[in-house]
Protein backbone atom coordinates (compact mmCIF):
# COMPACT_ATOMS: atom_id res chain seq x y z
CA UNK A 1 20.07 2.47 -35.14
CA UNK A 2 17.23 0.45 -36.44
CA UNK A 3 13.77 1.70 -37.36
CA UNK A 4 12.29 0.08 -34.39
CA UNK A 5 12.54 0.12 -30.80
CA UNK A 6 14.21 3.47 -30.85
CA UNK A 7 12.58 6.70 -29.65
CA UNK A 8 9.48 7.55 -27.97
CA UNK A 9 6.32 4.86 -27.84
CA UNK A 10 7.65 2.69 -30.48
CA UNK A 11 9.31 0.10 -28.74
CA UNK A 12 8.20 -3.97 -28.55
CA UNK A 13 5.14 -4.20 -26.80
CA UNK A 14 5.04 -6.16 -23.64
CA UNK A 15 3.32 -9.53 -22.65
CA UNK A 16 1.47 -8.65 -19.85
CA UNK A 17 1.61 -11.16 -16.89
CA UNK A 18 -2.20 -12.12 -15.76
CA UNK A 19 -3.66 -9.90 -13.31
CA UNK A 20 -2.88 -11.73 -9.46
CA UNK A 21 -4.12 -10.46 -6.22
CA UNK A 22 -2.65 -8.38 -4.84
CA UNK A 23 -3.21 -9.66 -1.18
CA UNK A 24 -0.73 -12.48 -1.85
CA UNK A 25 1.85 -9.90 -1.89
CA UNK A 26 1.09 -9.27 1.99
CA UNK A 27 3.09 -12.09 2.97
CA UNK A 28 3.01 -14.62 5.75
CA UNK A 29 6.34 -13.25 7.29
CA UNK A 30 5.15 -9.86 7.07
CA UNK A 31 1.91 -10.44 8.83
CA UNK A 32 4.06 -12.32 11.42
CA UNK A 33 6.68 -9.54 12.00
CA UNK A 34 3.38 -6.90 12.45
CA UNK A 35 1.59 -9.51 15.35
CA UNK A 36 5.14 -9.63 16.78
CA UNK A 37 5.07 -5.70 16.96
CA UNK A 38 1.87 -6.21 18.76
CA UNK A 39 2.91 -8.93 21.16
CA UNK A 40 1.40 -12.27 19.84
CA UNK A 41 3.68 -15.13 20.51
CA UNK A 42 1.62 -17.75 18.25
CA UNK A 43 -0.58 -17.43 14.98
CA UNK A 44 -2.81 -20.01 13.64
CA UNK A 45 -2.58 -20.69 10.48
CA UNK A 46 -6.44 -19.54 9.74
CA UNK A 47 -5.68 -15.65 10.51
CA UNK A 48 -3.30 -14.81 7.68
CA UNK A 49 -6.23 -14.51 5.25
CA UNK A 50 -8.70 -12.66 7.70
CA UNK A 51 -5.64 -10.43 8.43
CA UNK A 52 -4.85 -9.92 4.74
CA UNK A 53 -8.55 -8.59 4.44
CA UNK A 54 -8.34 -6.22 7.05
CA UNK A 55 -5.27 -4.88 6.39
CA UNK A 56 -6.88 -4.06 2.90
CA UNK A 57 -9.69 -2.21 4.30
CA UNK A 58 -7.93 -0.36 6.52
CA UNK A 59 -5.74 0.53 3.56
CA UNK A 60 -8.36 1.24 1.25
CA UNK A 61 -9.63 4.15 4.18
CA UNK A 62 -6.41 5.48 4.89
CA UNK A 63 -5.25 5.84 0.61
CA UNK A 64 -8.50 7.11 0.30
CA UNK A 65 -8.29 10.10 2.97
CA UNK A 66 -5.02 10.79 1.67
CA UNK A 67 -6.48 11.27 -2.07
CA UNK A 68 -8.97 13.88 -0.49
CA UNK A 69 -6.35 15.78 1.44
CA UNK A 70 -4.44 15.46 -1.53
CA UNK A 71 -6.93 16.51 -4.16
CA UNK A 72 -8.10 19.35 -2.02
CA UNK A 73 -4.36 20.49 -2.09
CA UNK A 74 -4.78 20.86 -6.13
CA UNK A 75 -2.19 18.37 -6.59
CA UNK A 76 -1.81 14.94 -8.20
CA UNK A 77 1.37 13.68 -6.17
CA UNK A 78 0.44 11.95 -3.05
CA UNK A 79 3.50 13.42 -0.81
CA UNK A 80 4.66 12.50 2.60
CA UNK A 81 4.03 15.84 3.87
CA UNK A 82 1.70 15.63 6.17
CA UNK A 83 -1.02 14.32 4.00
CA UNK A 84 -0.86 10.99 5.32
CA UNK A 85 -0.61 12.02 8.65
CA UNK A 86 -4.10 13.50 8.49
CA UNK A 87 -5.63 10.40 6.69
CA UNK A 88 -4.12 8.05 9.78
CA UNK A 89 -5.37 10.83 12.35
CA UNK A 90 -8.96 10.52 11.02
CA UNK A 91 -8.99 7.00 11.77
CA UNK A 92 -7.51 7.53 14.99
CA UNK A 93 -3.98 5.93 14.58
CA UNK A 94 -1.30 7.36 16.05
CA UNK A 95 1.37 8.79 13.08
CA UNK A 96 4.05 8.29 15.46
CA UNK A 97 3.49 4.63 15.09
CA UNK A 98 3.66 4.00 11.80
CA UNK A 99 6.65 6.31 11.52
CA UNK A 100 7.81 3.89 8.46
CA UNK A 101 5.96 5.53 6.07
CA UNK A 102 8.24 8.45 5.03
């Protein structure tokens, strides 16, 4: 075994790749498939971005509820137990819904 790259911390470092945003990774097919869930049979082109920004914020509410239930728990794992469940109840989505998420 060489010296290096071997053991604990002391591999190669890594390049990192530049920071992107992460909105891009909501794609165009996935915000389709979700406004075909609700029932839309055409989508202009001008609503992927204004749906990309409120899918964040809704996000950003629903991580953030789960954090507290989580961090009132004592625990650092965000689990599937139920935890979620509360965070979509307080914004008045229905769990049952979004039933994808375990």
């Amino acid at each position: 075994m060489s010296g290096k790259g071997k053991g604990k911390g002391f591999g190669k470092a890594k390049h990192r790749s530049k920071e992107k945003d992460v909105l891009t990774g909501i794609t165009k097919p996935a915000i389709r498939r979700l406004a075909r869930r609700g029932g839309v049979k055409r989508i202009s082109s001008t609503i992927y971005p204004q749906t990309r920004e409120v899918l964040k914020a809704f996000l950003d509410v629903v991580i953030r509820d789960s954090l507290i239930y989580t961090d009132h728990a004592q625990r650092k794992t965000v689990t599937s137990s139920g935890r979620h469940v509360y965070a979509l109840k307080e914004t008045r989505q229905d769990p049952c819904m979004v039933s994808n998420l375990e």
